[in-house]
PDB file of N, CA and C in Angstrom:
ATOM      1  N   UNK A   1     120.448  19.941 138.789  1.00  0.00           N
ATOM      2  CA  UNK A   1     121.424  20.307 137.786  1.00  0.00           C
ATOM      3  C   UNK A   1     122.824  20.228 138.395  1.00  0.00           C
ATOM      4  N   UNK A   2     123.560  19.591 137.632  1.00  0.00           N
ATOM      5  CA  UNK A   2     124.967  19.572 138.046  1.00  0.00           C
ATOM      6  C   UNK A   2     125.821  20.505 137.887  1.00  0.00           C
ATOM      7  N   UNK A   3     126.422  20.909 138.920  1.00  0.00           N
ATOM      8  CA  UNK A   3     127.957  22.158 138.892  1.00  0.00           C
ATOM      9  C   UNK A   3     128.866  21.951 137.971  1.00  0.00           C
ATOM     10  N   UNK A   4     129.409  22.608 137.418  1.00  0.00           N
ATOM     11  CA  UNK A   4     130.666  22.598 136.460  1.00  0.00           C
ATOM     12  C   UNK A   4     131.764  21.212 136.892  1.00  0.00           C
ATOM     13  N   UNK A   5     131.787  21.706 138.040  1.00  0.00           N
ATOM     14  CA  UNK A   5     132.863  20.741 138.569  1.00  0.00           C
ATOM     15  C   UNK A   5     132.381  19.261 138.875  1.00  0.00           C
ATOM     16  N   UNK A   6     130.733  18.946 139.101  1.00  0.00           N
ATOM     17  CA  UNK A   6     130.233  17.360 139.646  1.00  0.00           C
ATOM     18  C   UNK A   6     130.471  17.323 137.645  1.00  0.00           C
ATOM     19  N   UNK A   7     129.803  17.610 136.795  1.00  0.00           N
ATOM     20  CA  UNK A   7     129.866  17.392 135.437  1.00  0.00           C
ATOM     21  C   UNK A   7     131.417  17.198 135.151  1.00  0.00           C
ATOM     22  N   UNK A   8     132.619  18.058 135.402  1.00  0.00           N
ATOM     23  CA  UNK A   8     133.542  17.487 135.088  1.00  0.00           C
ATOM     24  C   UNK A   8     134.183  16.160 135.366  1.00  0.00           C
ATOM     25  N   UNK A   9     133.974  16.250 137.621  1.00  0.00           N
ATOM     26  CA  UNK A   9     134.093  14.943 137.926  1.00  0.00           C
ATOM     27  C   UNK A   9     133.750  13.149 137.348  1.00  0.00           C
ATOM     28  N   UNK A  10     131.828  13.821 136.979  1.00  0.00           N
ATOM     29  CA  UNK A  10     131.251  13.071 136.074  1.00  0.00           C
ATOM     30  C   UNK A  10     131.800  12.120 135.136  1.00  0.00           C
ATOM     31  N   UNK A  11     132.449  12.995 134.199  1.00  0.00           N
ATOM     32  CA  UNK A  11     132.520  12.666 132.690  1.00  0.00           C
ATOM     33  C   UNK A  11     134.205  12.034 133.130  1.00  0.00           C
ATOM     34  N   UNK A  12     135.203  12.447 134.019  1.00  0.00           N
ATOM     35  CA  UNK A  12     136.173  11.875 134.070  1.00  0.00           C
ATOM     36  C   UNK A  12     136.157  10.529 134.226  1.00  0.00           C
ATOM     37  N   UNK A  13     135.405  10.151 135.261  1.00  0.00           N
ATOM     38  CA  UNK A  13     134.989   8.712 135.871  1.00  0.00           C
ATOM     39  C   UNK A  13     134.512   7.924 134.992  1.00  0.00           C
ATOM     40  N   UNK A  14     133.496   8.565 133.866  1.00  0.00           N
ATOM     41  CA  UNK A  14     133.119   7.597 132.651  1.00  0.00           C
ATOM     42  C   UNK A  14     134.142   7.146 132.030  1.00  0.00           C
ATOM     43  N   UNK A  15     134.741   8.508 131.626  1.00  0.00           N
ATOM     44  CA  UNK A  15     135.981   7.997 130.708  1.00  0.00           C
ATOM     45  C   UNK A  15     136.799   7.258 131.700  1.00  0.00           C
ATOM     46  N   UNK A  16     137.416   7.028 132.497  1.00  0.00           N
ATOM     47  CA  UNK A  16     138.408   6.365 133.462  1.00  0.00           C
ATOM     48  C   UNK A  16     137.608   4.670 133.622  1.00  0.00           C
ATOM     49  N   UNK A  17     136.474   4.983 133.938  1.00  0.00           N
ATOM     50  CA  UNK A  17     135.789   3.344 133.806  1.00  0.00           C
ATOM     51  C   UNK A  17     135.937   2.568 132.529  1.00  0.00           C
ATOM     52  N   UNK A  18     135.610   3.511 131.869  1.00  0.00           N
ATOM     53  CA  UNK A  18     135.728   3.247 130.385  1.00  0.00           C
ATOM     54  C   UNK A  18     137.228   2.985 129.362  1.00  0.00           C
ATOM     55  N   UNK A  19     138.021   3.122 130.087  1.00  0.00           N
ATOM     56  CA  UNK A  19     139.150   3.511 129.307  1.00  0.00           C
ATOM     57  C   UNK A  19     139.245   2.458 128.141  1.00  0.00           C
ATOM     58  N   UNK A  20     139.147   1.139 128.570  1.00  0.00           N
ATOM     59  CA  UNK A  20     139.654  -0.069 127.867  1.00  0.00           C
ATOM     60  C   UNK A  20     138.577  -0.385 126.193  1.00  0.00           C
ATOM     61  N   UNK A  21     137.385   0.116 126.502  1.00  0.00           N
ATOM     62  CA  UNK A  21     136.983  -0.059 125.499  1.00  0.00           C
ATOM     63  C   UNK A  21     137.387   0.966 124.467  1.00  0.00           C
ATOM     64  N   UNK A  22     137.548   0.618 123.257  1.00  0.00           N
ATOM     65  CA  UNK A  22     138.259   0.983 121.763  1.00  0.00           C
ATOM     66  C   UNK A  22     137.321   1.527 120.912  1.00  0.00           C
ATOM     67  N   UNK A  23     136.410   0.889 121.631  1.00  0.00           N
ATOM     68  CA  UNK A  23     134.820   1.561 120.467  1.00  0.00           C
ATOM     69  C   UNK A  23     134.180   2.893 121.618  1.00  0.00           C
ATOM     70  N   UNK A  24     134.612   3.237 122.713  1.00  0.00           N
ATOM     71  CA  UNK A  24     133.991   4.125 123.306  1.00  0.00           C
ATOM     72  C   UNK A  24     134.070   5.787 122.177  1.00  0.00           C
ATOM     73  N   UNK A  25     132.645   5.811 122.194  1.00  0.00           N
ATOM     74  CA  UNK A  25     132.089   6.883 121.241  1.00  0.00           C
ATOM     75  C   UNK A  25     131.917   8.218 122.303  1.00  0.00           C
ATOM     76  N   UNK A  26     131.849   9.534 121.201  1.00  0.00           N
ATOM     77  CA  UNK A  26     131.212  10.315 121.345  1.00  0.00           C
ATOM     78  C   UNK A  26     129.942  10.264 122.103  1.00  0.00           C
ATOM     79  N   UNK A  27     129.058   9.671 121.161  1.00  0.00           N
ATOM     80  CA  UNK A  27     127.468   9.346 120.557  1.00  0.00           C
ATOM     81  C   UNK A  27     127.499   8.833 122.419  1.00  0.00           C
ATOM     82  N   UNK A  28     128.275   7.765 122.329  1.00  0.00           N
ATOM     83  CA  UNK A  28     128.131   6.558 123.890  1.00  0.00           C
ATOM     84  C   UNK A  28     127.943   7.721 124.943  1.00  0.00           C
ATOM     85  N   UNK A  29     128.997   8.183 124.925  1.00  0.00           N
ATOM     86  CA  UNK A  29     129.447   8.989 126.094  1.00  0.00           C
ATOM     87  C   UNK A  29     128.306   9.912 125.680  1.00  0.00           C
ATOM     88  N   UNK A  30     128.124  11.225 125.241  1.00  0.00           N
ATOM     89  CA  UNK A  30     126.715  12.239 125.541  1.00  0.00           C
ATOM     90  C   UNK A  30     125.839  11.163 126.023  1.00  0.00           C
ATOM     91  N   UNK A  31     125.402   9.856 125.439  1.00  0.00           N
ATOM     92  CA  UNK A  31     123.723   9.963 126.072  1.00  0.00           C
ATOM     93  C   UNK A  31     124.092   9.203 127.624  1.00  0.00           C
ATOM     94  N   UNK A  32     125.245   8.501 127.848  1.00  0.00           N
ATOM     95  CA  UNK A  32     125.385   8.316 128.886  1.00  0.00           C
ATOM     96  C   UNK A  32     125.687   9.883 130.238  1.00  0.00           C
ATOM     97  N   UNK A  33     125.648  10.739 129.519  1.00  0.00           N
ATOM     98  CA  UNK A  33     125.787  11.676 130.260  1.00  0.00           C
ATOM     99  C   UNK A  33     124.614  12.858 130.330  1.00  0.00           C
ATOM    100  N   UNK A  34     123.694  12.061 129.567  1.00  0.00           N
ATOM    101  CA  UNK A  34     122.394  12.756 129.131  1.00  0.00           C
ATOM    102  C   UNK A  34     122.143  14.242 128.804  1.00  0.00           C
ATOM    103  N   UNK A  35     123.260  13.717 127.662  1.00  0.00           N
ATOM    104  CA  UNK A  35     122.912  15.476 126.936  1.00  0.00           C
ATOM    105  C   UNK A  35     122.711  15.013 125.130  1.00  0.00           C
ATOM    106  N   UNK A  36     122.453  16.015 124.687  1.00  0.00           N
ATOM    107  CA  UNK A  36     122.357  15.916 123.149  1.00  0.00           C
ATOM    108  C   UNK A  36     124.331  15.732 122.963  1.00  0.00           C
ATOM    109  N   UNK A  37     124.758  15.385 121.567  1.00  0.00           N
ATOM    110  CA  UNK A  37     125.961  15.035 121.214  1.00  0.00           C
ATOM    111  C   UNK A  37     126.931  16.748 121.211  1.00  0.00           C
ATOM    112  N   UNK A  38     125.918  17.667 120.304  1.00  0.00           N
ATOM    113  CA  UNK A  38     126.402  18.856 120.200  1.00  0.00           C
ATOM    114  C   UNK A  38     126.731  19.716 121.878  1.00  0.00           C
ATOM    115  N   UNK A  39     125.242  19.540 122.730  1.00  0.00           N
ATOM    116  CA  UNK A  39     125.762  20.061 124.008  1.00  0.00           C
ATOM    117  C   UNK A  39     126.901  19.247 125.133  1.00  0.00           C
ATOM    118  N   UNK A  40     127.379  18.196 124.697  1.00  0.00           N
ATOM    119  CA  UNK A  40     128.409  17.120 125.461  1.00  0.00           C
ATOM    120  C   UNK A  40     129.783  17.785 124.365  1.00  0.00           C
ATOM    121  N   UNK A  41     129.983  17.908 123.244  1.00  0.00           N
ATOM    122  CA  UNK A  41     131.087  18.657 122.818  1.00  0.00           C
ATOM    123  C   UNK A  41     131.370  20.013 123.498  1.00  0.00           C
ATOM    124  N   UNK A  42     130.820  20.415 123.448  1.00  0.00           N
ATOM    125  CA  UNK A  42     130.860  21.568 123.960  1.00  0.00           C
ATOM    126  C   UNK A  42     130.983  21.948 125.505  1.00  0.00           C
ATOM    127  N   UNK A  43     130.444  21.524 126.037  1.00  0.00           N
ATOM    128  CA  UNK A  43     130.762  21.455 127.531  1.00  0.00           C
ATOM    129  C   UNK A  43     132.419  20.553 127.388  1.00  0.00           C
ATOM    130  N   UNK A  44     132.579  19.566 127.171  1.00  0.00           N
ATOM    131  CA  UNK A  44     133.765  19.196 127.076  1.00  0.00           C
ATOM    132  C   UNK A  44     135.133  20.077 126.631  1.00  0.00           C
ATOM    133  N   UNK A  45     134.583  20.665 125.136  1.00  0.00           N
ATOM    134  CA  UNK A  45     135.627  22.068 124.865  1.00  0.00           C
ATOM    135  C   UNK A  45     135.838  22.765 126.309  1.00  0.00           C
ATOM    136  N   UNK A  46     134.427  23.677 126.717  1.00  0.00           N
ATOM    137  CA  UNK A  46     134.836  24.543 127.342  1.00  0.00           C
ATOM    138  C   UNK A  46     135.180  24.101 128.512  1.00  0.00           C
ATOM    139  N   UNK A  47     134.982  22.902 129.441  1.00  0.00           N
ATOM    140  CA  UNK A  47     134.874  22.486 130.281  1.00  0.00           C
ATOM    141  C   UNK A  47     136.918  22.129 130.488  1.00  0.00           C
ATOM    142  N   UNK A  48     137.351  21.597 129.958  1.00  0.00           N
ATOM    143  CA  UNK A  48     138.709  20.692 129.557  1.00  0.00           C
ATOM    144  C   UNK A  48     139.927  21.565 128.526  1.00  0.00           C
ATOM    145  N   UNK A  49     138.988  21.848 127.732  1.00  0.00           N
ATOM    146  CA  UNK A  49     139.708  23.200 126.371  1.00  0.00           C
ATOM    147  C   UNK A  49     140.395  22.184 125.362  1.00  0.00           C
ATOM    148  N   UNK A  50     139.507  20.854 124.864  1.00  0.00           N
ATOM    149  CA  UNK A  50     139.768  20.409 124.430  1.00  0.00           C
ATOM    150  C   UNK A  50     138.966  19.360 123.909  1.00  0.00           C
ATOM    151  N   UNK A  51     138.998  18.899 122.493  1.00  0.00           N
ATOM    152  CA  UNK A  51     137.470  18.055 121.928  1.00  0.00           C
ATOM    153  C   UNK A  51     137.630  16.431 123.268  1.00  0.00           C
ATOM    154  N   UNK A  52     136.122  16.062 122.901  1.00  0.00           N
ATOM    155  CA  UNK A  52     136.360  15.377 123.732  1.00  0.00           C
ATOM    156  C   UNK A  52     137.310  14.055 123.283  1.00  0.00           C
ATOM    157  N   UNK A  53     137.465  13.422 121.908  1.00  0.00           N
ATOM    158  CA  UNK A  53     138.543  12.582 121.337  1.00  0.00           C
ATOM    159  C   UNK A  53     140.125  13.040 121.948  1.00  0.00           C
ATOM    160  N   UNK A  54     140.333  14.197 122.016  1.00  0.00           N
ATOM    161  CA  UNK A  54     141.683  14.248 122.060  1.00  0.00           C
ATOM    162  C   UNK A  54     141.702  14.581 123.460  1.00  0.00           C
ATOM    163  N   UNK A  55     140.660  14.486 124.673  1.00  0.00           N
ATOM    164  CA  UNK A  55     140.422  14.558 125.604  1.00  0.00           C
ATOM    165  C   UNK A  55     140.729  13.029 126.491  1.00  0.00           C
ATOM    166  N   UNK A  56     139.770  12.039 126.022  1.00  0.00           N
ATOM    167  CA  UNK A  56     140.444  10.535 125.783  1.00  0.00           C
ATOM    168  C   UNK A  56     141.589   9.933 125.836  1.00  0.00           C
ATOM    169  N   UNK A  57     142.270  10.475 124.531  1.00  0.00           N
ATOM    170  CA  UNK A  57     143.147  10.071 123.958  1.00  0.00           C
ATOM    171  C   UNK A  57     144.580  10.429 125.174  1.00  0.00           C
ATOM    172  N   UNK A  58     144.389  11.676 125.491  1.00  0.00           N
ATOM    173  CA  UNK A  58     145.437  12.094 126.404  1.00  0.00           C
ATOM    174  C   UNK A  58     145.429  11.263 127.661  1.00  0.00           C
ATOM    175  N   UNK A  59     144.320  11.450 128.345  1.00  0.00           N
ATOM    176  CA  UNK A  59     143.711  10.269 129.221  1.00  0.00           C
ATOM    177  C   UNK A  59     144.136   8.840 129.266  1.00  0.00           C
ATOM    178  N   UNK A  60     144.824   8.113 128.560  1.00  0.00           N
ATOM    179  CA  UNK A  60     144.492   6.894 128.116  1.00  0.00           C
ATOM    180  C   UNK A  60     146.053   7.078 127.967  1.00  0.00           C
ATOM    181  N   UNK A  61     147.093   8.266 127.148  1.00  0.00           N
ATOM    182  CA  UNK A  61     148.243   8.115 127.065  1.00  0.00           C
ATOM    183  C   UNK A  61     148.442   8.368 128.697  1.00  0.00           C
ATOM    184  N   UNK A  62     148.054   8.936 129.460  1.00  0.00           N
ATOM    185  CA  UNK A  62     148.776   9.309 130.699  1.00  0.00           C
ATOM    186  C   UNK A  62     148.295   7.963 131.482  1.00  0.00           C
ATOM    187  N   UNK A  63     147.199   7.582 131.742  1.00  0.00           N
ATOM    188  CA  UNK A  63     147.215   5.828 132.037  1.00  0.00           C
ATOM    189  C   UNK A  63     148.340   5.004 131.632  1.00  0.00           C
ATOM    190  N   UNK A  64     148.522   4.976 130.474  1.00  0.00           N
ATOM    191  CA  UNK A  64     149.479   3.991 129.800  1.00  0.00           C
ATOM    192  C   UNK A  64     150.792   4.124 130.429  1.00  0.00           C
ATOM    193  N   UNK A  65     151.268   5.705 130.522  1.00  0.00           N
ATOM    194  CA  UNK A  65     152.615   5.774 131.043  1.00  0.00           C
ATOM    195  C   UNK A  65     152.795   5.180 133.073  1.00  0.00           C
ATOM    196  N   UNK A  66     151.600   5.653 133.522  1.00  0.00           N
ATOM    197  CA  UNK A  66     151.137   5.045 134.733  1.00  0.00           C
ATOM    198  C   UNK A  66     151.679   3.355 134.682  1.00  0.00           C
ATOM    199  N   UNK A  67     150.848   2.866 133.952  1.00  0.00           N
ATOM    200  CA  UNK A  67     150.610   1.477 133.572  1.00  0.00           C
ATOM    201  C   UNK A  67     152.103   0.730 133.561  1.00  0.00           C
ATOM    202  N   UNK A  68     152.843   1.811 132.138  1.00  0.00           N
ATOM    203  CA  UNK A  68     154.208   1.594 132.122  1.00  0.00           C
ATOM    204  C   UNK A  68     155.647   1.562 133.371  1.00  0.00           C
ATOM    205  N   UNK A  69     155.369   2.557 134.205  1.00  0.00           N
ATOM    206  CA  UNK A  69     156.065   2.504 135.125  1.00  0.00           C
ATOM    207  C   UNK A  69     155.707   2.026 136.639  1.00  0.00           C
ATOM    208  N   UNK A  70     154.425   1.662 136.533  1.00  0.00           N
ATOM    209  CA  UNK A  70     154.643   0.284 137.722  1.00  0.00           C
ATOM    210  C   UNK A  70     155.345  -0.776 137.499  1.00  0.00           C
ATOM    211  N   UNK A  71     155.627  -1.167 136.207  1.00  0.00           N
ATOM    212  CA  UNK A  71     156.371  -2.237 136.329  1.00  0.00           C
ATOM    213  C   UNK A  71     155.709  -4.002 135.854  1.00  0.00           C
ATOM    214  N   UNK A  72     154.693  -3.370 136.065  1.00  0.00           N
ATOM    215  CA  UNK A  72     153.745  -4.975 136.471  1.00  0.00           C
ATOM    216  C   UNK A  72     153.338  -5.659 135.177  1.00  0.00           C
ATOM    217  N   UNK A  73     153.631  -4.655 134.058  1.00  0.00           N
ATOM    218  CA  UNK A  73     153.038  -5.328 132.828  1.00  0.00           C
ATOM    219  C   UNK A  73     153.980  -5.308 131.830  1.00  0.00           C
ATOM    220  N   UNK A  74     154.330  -6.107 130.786  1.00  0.00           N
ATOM    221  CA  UNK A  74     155.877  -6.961 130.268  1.00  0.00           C
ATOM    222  C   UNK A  74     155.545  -6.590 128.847  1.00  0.00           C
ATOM    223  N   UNK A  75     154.556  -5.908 128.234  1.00  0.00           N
ATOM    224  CA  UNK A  75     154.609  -5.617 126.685  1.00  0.00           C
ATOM    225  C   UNK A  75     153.732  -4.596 126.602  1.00  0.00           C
ATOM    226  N   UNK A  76     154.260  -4.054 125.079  1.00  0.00           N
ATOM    227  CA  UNK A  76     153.449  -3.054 124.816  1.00  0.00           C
ATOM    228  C   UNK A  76     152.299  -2.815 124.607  1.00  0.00           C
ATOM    229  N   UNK A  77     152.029  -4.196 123.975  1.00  0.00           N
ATOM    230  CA  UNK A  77     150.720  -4.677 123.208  1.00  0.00           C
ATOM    231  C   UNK A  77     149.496  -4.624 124.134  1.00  0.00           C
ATOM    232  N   UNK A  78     149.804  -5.839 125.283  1.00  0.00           N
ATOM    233  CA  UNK A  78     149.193  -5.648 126.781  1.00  0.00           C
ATOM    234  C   UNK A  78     148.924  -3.936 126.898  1.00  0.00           C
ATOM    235  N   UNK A  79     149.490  -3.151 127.423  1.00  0.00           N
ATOM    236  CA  UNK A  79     149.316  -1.709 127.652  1.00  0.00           C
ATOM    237  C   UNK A  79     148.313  -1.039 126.864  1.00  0.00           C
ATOM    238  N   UNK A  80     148.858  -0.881 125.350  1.00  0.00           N
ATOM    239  CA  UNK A  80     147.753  -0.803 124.596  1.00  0.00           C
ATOM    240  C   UNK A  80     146.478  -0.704 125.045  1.00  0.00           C
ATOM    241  N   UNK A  81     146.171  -1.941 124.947  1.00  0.00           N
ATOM    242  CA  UNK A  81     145.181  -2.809 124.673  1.00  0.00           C
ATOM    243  C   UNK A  81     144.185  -2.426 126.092  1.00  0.00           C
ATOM    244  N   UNK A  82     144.886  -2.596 127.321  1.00  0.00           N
ATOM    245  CA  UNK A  82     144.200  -2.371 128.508  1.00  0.00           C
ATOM    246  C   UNK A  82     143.907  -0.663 128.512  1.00  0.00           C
ATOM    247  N   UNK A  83     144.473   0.295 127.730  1.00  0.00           N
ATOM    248  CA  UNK A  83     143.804   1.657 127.988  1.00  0.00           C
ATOM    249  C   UNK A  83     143.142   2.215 126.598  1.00  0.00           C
ATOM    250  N   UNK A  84     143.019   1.007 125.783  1.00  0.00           N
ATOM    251  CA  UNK A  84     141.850   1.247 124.593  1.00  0.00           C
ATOM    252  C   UNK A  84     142.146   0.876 123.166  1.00  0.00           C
ATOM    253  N   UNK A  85     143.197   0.903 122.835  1.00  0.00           N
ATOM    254  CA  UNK A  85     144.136   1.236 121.538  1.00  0.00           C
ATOM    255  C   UNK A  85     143.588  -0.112 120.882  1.00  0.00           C
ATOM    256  N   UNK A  86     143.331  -0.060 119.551  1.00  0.00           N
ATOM    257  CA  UNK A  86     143.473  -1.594 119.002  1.00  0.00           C
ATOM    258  C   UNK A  86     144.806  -1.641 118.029  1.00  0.00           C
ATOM    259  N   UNK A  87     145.557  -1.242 117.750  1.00  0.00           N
ATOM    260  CA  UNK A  87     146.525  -0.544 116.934  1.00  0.00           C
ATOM    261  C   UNK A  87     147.695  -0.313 117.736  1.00  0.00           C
ATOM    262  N   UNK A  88     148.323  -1.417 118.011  1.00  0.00           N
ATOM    263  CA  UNK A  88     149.834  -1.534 118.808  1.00  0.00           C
ATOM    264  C   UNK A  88     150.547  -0.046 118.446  1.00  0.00           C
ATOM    265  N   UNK A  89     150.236  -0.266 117.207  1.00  0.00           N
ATOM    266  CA  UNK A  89     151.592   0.875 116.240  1.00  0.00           C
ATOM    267  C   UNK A  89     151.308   2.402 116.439  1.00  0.00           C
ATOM    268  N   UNK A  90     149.720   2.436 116.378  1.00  0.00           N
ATOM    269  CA  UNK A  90     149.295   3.815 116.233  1.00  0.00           C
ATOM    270  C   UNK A  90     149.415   4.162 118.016  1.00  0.00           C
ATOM    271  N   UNK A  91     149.291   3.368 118.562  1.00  0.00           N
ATOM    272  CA  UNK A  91     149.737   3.543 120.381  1.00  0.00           C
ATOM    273  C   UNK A  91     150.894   4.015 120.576  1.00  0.00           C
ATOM    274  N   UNK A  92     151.868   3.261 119.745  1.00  0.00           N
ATOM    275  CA  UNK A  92     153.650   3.275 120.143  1.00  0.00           C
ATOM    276  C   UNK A  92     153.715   4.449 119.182  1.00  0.00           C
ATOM    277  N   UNK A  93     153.177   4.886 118.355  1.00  0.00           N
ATOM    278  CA  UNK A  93     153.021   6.667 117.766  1.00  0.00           C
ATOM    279  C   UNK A  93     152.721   7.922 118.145  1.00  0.00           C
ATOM    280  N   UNK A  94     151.478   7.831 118.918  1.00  0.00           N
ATOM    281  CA  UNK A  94     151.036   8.711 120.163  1.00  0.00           C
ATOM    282  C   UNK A  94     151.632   8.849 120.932  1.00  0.00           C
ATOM    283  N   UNK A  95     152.467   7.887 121.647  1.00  0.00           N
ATOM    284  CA  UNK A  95     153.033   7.540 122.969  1.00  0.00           C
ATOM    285  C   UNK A  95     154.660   8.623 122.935  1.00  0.00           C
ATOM    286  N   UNK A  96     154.986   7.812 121.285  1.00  0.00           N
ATOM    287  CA  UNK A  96     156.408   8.928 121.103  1.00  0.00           C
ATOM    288  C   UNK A  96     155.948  10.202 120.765  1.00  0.00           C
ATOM    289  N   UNK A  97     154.972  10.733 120.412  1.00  0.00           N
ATOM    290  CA  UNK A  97     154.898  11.989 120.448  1.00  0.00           C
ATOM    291  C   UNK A  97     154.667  13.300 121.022  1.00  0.00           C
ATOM    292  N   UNK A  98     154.349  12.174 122.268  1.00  0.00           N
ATOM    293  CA  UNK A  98     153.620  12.956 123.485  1.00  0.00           C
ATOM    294  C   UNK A  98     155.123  12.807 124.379  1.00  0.00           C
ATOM    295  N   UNK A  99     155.711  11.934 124.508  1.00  0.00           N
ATOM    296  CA  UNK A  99     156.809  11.498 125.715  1.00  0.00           C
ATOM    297  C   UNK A  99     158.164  11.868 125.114  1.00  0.00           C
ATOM    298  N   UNK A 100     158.171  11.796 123.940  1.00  0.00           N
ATOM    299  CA  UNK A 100     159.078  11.922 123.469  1.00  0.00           C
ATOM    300  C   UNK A 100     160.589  10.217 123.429  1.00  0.00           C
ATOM    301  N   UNK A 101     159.420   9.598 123.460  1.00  0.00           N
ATOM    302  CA  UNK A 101     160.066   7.914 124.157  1.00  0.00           C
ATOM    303  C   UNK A 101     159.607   7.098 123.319  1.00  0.00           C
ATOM    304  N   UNK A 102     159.787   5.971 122.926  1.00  0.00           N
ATOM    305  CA  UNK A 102     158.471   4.709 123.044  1.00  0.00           C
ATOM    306  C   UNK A 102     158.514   4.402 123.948  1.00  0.00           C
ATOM    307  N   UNK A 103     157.163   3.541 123.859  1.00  0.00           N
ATOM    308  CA  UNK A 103     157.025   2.968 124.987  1.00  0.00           C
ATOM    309  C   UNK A 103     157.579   1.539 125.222  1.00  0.00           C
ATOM    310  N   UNK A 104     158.054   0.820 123.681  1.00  0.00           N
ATOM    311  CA  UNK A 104     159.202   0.118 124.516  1.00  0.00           C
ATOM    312  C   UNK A 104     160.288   0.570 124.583  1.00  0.00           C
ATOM    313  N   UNK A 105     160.775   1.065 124.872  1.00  0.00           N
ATOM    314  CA  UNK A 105     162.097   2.021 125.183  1.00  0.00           C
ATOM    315  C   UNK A 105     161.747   2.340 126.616  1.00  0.00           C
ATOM    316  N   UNK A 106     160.615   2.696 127.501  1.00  0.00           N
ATOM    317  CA  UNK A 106     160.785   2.998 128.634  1.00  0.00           C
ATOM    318  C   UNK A 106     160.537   1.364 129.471  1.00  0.00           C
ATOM    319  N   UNK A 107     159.670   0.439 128.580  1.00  0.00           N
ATOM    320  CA  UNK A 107     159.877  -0.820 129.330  1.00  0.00           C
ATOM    321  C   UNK A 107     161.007  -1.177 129.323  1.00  0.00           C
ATOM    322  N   UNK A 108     161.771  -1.159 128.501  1.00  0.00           N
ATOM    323  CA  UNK A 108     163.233  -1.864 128.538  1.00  0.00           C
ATOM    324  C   UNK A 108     164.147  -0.690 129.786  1.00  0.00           C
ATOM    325  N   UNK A 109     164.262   0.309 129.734  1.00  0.00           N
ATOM    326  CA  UNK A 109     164.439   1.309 130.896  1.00  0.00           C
ATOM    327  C   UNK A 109     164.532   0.657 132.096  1.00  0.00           C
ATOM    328  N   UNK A 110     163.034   0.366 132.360  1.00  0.00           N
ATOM    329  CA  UNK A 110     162.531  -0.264 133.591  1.00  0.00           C
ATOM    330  C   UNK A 110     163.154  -1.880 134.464  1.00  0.00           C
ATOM    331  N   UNK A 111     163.377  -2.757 133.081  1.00  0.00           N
ATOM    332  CA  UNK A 111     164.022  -4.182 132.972  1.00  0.00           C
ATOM    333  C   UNK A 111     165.587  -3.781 133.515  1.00  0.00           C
TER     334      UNK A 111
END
């Protein structure tokens, strides 16, 4: 049985391997982590203090800003796309709401 903390480690690394795919599920993630769907929510709540979607989602914005300030990648779309998003727009929405930026606004920053 795994410790709180190998299960958290766990499930980070899925999601972090995983980032790029857009269809990564709930459903995916529990049985890859071999629990029922209801006991993988829940450990995730209590585990993080937060569902596991908006668990992701944060994940994937803090990649992106990573992504964004190396430098190495020239559009938004690209960014997106490499930490999951299929939805340029709904990315560059999240992105300002969390940063308080877009994210082209911090590429152009960077240029």
């Amino acid at each position: 049985m795994r410790t709180k903390e190998e299960w958290m480690s766990e499930f980070t690394a899925l999601v972090e391997e995983n980032l790029s795919d857009p269809y990564l599920t709930n459903t995916e993630l529990a049985k890859r982590m071999e629990m029922s769907e209801r006991q993988f929510y829940r450990c995730v709540e209590d585990f993080f203090g937060e569902s596991p979607s908006t668990y992701i989602r944060r994940v994937r914005l803090e990649k992106a800003l990573k992504m964004i300030n190396s430098g190495e990648y020239n559009t938004v779309k690209e960014i997106a796309m490499r930490v999951g998003f299929r939805k340029v727009s709904y990315f560059s929405e999240l992105f300002k709401a969390k940063e308080g930026i877009s994210p082209s606004a911090v590429l152009k920053n960077l240029s």
